[in-house]
N, C-alpha and C. Protein backbone atom coordinates (compact mmCIF):
# COMPACT_ATOMS: atom_id res chain seq x y z
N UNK A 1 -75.64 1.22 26.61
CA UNK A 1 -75.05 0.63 27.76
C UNK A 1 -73.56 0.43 27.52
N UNK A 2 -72.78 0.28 28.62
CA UNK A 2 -71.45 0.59 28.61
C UNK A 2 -70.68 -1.00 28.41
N UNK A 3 -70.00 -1.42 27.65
CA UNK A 3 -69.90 -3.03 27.63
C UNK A 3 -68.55 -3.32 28.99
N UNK A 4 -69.31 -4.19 29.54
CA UNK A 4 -68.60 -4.37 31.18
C UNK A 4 -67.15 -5.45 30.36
N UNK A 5 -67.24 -5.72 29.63
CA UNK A 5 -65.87 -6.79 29.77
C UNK A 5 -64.98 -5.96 30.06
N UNK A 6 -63.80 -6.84 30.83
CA UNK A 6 -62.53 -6.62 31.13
C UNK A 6 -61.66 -6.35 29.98
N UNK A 7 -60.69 -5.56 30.08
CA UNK A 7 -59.83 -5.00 28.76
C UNK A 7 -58.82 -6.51 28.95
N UNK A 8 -58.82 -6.54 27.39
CA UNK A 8 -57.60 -8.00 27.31
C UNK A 8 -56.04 -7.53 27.61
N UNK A 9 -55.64 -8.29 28.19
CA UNK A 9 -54.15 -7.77 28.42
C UNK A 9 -53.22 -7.49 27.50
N UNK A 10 -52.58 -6.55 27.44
CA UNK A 10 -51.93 -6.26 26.13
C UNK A 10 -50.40 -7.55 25.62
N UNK A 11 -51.16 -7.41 24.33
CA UNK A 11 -50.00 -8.66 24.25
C UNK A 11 -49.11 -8.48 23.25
N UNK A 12 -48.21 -9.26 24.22
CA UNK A 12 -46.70 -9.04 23.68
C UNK A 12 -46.17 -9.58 22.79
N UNK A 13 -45.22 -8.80 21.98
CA UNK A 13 -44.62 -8.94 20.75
C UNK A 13 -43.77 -10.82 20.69
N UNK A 14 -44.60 -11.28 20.07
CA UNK A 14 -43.63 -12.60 20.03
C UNK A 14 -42.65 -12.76 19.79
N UNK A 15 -41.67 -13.39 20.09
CA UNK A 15 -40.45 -13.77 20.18
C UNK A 15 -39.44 -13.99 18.88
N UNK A 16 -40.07 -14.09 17.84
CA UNK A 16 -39.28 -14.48 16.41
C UNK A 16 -39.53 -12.43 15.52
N UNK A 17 -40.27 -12.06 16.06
CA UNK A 17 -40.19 -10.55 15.51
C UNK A 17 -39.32 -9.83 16.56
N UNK A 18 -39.43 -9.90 17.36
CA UNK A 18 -38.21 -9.17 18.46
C UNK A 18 -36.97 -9.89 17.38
N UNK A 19 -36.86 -10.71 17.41
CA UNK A 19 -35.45 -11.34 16.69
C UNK A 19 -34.90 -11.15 15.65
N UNK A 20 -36.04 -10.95 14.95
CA UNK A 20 -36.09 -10.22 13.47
C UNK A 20 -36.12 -8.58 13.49
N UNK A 21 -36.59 -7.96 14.12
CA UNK A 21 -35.97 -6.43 14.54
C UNK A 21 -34.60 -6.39 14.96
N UNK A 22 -34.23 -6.90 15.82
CA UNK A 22 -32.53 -6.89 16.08
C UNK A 22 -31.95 -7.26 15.08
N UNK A 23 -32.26 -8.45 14.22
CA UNK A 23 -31.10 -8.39 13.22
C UNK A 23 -31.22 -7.36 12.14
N UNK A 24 -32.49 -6.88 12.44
CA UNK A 24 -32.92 -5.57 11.06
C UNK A 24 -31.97 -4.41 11.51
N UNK A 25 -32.19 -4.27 12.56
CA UNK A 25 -31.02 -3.50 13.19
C UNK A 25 -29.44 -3.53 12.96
N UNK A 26 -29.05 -4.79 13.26
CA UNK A 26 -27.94 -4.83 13.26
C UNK A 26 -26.86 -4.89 12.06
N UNK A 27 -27.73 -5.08 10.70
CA UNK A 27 -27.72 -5.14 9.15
C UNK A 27 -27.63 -3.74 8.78
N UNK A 28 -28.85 -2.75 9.45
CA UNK A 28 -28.75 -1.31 9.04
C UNK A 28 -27.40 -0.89 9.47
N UNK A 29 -27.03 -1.26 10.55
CA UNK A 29 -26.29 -0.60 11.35
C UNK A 29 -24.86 -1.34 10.41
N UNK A 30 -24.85 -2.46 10.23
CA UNK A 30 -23.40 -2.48 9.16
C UNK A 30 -23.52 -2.08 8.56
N UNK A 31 -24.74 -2.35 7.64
CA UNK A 31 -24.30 -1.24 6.21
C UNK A 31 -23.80 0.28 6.59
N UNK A 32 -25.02 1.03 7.55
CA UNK A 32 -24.23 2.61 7.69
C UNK A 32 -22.56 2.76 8.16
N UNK A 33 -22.24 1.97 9.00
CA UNK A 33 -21.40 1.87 9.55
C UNK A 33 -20.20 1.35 8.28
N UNK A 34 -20.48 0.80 7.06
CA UNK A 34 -19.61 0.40 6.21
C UNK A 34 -19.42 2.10 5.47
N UNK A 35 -20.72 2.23 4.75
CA UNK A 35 -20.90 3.71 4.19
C UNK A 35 -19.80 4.58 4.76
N UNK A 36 -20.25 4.93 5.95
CA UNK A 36 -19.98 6.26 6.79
C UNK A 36 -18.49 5.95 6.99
N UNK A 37 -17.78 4.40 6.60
CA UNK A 37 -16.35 4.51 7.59
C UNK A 37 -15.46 4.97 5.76
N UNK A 38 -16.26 4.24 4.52
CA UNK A 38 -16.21 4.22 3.56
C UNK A 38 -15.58 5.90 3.11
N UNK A 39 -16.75 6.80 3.48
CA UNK A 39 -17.14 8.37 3.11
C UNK A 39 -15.76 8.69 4.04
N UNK A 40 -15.48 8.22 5.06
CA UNK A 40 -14.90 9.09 6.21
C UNK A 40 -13.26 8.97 5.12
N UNK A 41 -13.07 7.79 5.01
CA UNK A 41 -11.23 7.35 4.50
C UNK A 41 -11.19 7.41 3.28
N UNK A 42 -12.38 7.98 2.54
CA UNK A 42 -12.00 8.13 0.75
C UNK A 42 -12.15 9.67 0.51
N UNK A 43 -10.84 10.17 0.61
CA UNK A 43 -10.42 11.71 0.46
C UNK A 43 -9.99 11.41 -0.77
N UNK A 44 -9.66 10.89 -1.69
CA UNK A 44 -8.76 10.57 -2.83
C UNK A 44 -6.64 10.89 -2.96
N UNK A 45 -6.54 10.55 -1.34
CA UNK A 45 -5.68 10.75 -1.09
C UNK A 45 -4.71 9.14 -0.79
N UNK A 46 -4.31 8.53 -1.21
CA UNK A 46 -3.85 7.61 -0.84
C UNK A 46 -2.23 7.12 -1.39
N UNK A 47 -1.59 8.67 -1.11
CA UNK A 47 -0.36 8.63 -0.92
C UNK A 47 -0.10 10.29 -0.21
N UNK A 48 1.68 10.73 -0.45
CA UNK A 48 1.86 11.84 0.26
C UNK A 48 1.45 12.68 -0.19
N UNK A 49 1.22 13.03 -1.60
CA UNK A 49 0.59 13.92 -2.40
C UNK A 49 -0.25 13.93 -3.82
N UNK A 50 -1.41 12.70 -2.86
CA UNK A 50 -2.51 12.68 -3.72
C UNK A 50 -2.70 11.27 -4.56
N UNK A 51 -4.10 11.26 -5.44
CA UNK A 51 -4.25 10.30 -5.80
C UNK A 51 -3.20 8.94 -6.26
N UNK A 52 -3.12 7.69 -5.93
CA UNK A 52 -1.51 7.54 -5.95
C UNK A 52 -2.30 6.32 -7.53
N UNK A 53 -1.70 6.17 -8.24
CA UNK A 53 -2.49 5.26 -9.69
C UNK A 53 -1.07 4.76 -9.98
N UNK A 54 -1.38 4.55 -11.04
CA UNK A 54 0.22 3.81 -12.21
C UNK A 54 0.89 5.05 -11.58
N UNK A 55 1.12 6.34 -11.66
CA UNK A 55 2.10 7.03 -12.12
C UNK A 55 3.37 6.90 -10.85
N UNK A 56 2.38 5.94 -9.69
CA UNK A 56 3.72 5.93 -8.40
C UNK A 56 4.34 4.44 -8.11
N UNK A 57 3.38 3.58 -9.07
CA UNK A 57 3.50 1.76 -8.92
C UNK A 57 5.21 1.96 -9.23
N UNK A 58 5.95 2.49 -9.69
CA UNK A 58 7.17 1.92 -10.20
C UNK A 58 8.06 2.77 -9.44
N UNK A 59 7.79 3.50 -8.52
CA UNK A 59 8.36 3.94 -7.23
C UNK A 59 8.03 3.20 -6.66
N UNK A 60 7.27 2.72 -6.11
CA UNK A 60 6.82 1.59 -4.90
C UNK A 60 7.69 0.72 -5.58
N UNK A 61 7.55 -0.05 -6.63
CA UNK A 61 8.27 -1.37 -6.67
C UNK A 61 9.85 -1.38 -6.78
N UNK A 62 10.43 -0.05 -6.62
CA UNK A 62 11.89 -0.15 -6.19
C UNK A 62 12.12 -0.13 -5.25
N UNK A 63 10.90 0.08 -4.17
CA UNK A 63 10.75 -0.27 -2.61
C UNK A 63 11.63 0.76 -1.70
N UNK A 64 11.49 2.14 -2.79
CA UNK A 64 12.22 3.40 -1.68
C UNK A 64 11.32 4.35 -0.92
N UNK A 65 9.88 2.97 -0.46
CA UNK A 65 9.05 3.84 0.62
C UNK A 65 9.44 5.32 1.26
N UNK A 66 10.25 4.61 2.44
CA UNK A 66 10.31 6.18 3.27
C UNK A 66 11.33 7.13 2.33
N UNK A 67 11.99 6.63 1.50
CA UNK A 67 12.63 7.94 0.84
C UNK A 67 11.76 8.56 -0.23
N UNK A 68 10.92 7.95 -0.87
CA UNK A 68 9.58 8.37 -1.44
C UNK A 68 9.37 9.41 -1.10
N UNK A 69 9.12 9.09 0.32
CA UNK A 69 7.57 9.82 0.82
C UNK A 69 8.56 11.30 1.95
N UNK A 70 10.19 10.91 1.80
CA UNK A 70 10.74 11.96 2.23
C UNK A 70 10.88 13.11 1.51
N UNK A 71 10.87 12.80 -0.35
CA UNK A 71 11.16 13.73 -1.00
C UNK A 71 10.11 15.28 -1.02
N UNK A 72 10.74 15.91 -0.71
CA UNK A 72 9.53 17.41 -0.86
C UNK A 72 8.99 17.17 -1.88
N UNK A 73 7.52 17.92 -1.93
CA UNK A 73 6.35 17.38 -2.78
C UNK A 73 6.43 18.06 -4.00
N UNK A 74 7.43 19.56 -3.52
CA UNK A 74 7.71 20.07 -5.01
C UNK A 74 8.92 18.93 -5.71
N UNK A 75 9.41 18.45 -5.37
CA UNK A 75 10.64 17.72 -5.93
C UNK A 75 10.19 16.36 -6.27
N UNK A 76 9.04 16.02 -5.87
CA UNK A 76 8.53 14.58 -6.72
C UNK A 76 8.47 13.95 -8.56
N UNK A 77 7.71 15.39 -8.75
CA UNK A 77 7.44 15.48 -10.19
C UNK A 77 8.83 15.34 -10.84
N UNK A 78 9.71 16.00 -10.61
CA UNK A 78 11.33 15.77 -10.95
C UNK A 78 12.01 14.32 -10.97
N UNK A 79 11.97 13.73 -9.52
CA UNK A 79 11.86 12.41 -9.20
C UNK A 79 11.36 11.16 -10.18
N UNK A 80 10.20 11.60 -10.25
CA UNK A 80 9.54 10.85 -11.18
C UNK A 80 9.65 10.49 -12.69
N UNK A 81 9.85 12.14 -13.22
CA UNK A 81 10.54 12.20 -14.48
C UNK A 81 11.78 11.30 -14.60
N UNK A 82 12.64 11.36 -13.65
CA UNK A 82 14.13 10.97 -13.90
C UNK A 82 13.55 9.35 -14.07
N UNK A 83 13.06 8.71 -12.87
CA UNK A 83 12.67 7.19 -13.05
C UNK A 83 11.74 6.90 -14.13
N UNK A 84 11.03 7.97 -14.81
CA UNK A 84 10.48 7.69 -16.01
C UNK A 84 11.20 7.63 -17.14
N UNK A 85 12.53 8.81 -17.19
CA UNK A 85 13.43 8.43 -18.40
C UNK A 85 14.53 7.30 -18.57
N UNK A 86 14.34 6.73 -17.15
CA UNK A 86 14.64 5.28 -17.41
C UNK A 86 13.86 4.18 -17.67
N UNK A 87 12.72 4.69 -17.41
CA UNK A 87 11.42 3.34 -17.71
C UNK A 87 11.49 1.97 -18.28
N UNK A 88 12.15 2.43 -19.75
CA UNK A 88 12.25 0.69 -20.58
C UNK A 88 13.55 -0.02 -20.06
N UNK A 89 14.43 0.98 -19.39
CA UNK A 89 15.49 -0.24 -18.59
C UNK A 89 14.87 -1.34 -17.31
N UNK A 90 14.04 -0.34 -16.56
CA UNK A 90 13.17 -1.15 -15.75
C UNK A 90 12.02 -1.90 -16.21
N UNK A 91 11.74 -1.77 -17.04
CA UNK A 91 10.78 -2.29 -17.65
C UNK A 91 11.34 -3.77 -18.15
N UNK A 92 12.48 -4.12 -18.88
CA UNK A 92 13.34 -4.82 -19.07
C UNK A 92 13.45 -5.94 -17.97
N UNK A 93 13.98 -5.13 -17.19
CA UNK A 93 14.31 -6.15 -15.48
C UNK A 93 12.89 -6.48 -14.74
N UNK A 94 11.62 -5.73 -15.40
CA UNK A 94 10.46 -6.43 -14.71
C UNK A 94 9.84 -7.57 -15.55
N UNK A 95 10.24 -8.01 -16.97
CA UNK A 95 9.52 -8.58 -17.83
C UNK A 95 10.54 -9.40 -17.45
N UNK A 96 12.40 -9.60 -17.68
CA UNK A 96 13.23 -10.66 -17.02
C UNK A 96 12.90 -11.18 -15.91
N UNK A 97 12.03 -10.29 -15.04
CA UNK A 97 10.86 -11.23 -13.68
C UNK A 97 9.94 -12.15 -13.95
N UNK A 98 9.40 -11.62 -14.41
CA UNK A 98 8.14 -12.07 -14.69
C UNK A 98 7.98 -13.58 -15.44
N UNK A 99 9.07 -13.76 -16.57
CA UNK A 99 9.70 -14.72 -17.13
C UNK A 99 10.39 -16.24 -16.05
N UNK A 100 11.16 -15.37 -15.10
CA UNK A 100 11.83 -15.82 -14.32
C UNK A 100 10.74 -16.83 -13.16
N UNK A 101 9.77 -16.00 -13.09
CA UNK A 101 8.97 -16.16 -12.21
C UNK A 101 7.78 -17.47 -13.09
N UNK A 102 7.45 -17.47 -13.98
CA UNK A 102 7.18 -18.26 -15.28
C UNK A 102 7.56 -19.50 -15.28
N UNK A 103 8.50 -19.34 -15.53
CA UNK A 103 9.68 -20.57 -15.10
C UNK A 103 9.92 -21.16 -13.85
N UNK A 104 9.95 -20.66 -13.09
CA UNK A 104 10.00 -21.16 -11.63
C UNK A 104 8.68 -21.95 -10.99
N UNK A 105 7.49 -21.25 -11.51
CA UNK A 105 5.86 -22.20 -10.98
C UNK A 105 6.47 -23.34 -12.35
N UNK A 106 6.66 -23.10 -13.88
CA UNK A 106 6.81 -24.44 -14.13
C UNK A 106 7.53 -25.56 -12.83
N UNK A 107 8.97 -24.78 -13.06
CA UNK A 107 9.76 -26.10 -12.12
C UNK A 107 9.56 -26.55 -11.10
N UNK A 108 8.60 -25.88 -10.30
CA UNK A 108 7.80 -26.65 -8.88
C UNK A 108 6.98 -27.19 -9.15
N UNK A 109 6.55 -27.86 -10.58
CA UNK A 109 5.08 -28.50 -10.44
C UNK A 109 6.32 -29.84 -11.45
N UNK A 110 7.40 -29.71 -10.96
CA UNK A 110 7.77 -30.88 -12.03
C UNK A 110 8.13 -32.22 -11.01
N UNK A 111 8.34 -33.13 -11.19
CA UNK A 111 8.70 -34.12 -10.21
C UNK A 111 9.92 -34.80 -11.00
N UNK A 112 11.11 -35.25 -10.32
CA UNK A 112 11.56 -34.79 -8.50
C UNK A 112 11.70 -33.32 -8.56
N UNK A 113 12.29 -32.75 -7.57
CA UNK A 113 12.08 -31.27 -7.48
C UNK A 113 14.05 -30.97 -7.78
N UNK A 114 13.74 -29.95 -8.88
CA UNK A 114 14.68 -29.37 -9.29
C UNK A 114 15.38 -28.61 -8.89
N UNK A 115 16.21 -28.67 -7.32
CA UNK A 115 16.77 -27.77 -6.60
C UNK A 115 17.94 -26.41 -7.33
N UNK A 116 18.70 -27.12 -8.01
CA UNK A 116 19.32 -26.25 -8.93
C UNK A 116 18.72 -25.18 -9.72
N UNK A 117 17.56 -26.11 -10.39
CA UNK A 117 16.74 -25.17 -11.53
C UNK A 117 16.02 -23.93 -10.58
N UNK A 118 15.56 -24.33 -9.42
CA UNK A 118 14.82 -23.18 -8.70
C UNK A 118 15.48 -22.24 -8.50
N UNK A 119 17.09 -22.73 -7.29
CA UNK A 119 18.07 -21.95 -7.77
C UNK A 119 18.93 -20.64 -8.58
N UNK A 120 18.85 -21.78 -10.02
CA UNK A 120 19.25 -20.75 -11.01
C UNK A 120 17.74 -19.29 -11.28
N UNK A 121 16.76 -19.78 -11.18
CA UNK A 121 15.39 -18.93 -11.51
C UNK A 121 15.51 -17.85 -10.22
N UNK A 122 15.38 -18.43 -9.06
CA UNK A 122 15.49 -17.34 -8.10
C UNK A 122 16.84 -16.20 -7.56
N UNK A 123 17.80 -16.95 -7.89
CA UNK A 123 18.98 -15.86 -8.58
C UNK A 123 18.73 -14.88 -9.71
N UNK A 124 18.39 -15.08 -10.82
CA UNK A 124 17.64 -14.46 -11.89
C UNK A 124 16.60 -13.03 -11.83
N UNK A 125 15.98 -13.36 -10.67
CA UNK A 125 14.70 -12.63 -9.97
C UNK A 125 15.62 -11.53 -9.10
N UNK A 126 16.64 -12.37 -8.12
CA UNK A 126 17.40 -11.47 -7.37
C UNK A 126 17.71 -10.70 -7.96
N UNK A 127 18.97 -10.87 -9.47
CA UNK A 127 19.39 -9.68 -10.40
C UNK A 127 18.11 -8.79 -10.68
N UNK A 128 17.25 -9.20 -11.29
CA UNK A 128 16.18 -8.16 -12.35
C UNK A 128 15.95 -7.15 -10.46
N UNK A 129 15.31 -7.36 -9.68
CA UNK A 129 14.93 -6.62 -8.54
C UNK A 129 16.44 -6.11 -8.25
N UNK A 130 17.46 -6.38 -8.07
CA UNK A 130 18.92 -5.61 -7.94
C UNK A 130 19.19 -4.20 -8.84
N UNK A 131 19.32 -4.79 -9.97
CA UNK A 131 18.93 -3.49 -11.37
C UNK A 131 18.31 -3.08 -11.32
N UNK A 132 17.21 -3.06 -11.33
CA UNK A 132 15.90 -1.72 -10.65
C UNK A 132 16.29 -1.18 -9.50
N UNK A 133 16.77 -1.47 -8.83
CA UNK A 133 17.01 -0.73 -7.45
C UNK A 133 18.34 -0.04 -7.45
N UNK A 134 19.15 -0.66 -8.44
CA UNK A 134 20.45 0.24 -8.78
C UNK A 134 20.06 1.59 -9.11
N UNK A 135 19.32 1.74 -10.81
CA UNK A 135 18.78 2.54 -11.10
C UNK A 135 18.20 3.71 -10.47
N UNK A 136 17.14 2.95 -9.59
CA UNK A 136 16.60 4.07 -8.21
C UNK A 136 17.89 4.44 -7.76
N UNK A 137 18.61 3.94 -6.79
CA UNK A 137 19.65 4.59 -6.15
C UNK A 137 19.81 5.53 -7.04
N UNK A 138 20.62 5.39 -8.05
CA UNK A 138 21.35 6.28 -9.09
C UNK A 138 20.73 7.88 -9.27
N UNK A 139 19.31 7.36 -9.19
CA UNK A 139 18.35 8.65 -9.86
C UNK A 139 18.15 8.97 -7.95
N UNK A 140 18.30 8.45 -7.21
CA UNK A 140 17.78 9.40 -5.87
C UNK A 140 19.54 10.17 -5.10
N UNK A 141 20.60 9.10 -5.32
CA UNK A 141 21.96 9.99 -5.53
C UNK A 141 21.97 10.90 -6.18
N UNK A 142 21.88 11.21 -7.18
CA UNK A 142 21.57 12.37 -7.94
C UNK A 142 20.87 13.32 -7.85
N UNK A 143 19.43 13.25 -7.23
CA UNK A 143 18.96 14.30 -6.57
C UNK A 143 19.27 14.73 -5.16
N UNK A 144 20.09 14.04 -3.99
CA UNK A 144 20.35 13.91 -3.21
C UNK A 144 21.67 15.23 -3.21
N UNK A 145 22.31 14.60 -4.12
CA UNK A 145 23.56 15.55 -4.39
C UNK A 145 23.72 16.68 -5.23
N UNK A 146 22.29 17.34 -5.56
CA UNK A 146 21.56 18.77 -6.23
C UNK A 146 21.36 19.13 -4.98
N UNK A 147 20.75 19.04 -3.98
CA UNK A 147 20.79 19.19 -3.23
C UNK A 147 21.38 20.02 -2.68
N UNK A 148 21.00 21.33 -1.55
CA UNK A 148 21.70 22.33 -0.70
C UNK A 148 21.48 21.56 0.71
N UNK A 149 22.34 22.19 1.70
CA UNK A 149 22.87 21.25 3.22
C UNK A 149 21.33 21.72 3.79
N UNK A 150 20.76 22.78 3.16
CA UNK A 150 19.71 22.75 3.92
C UNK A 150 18.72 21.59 3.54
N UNK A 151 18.46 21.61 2.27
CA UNK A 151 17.90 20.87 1.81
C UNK A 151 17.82 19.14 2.13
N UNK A 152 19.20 19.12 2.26
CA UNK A 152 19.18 17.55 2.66
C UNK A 152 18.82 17.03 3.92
N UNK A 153 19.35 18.64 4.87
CA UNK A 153 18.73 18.48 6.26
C UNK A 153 17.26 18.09 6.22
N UNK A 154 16.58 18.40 5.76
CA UNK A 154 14.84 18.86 5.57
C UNK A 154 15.01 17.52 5.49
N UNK A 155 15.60 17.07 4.49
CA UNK A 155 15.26 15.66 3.61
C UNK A 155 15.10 14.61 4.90
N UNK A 156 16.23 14.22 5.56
CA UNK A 156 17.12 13.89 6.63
C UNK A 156 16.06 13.78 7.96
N UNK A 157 15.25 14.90 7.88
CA UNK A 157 14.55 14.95 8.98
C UNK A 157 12.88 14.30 8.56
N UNK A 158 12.47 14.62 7.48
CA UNK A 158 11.14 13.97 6.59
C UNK A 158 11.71 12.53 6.86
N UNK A 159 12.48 11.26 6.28
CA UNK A 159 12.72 10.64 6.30
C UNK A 159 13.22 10.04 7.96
N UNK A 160 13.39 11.01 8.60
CA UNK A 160 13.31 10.47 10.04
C UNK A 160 12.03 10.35 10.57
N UNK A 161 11.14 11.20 10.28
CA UNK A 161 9.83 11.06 10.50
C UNK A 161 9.08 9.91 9.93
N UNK A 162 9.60 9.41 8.47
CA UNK A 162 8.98 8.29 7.82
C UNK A 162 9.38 7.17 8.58
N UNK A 163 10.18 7.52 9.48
CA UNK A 163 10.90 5.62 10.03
C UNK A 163 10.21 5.63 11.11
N UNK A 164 9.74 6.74 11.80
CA UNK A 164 8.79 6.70 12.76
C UNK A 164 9.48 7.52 13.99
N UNK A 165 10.31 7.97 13.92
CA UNK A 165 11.46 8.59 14.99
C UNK A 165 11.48 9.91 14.58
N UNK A 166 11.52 10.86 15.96
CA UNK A 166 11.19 12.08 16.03
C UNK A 166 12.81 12.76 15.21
N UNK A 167 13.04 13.61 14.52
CA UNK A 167 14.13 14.70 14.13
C UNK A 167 15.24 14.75 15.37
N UNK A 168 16.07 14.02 14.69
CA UNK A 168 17.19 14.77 15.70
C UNK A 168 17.39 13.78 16.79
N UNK A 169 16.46 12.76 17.41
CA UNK A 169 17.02 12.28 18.36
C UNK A 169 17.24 11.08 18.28
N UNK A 170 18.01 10.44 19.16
CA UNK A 170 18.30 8.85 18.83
C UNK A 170 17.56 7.78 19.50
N UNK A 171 17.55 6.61 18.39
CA UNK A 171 17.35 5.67 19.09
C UNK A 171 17.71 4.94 20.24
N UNK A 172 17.28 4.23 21.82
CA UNK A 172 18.06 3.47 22.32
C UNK A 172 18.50 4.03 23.88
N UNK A 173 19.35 3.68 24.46
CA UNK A 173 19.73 4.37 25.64
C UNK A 173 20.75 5.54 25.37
């Protein structure tokens, strides 16, 4: 015989598992979404030409960004050499920082506050970052002025591009 009961109504997913699927969801979905943005921006490129490690930290910290990143990529390695055969002069003016800088968290934790002493320490800091940046100049004048008119043009126009402004035209009205 055929059993007459009525079929039970189908029942619905309670309310704390619906809740718990969405956030299962929304967890997968960061993590892939971390992965995939992860995979997408790690080319091992993270300068103009390539992995950027120690060998570019002491270009960056003479802070000649866009002229950096203007120099042709064959002319870097050159670049680099030159600021490397100055190394222990900069090296010099970064440890006279660092010192400077040493000295200066002392004198802010001293009471009353030593306006002079900060003063004299942050003048100190000014020179050592001045001398490093002399240096740079020196070594990017110098390649600047090896340089052929074409060459500097190129340069001229890379470095217009690094400031964010198209070759050739001006800023303004």
């Amino acid at each position: 015989m055929t059993d007459l009961q009525p079929p039970s109504p189908p029942t619905r997913p309670r309310r704390w598992t619906r809740v718990v699927l969405v956030l299962s969801l929304a967890a997968n979905l960061a993590v892939a979404g971390l992965v995939l943005g992860a995979w997408i921006t790690h080319d091992d490129k993270r300068g103009p030409d390539g992995p950027r490690g120690d060998r570019d930290s002491f270009v960056r910290e003479l802070g000649f960004g866009p002229y950096a990143r203007a120099i042709p990529r064959e002319g870097r390695d050159g670049f680099r050499s030159a600021i490397e055969a100055r190394r222990d002069e900069m090296r010099g003016n970064r440890e006279a920082l660092r010192g400077s800088f040493e000295a200066t968290l002392a004198t802010l934790r001293t009471d009353p506050f030593d306006r002079a002493a900060i003063s004299a320490q942050m003048q100190a800091q000014r020179e050592a970052i001045s001398d490093s940046q002399r240096i740079g100049h020196e070594i990017l004048l110098d390649r600047l002025g090896a340089m052929t008119t074409e060459e500097r043009k190129a340069f001229a126009d890379r470095l217009e591009r690094g400031l964010g402004r198209e070759p050739g035209k001006k800023k303004g009205p």
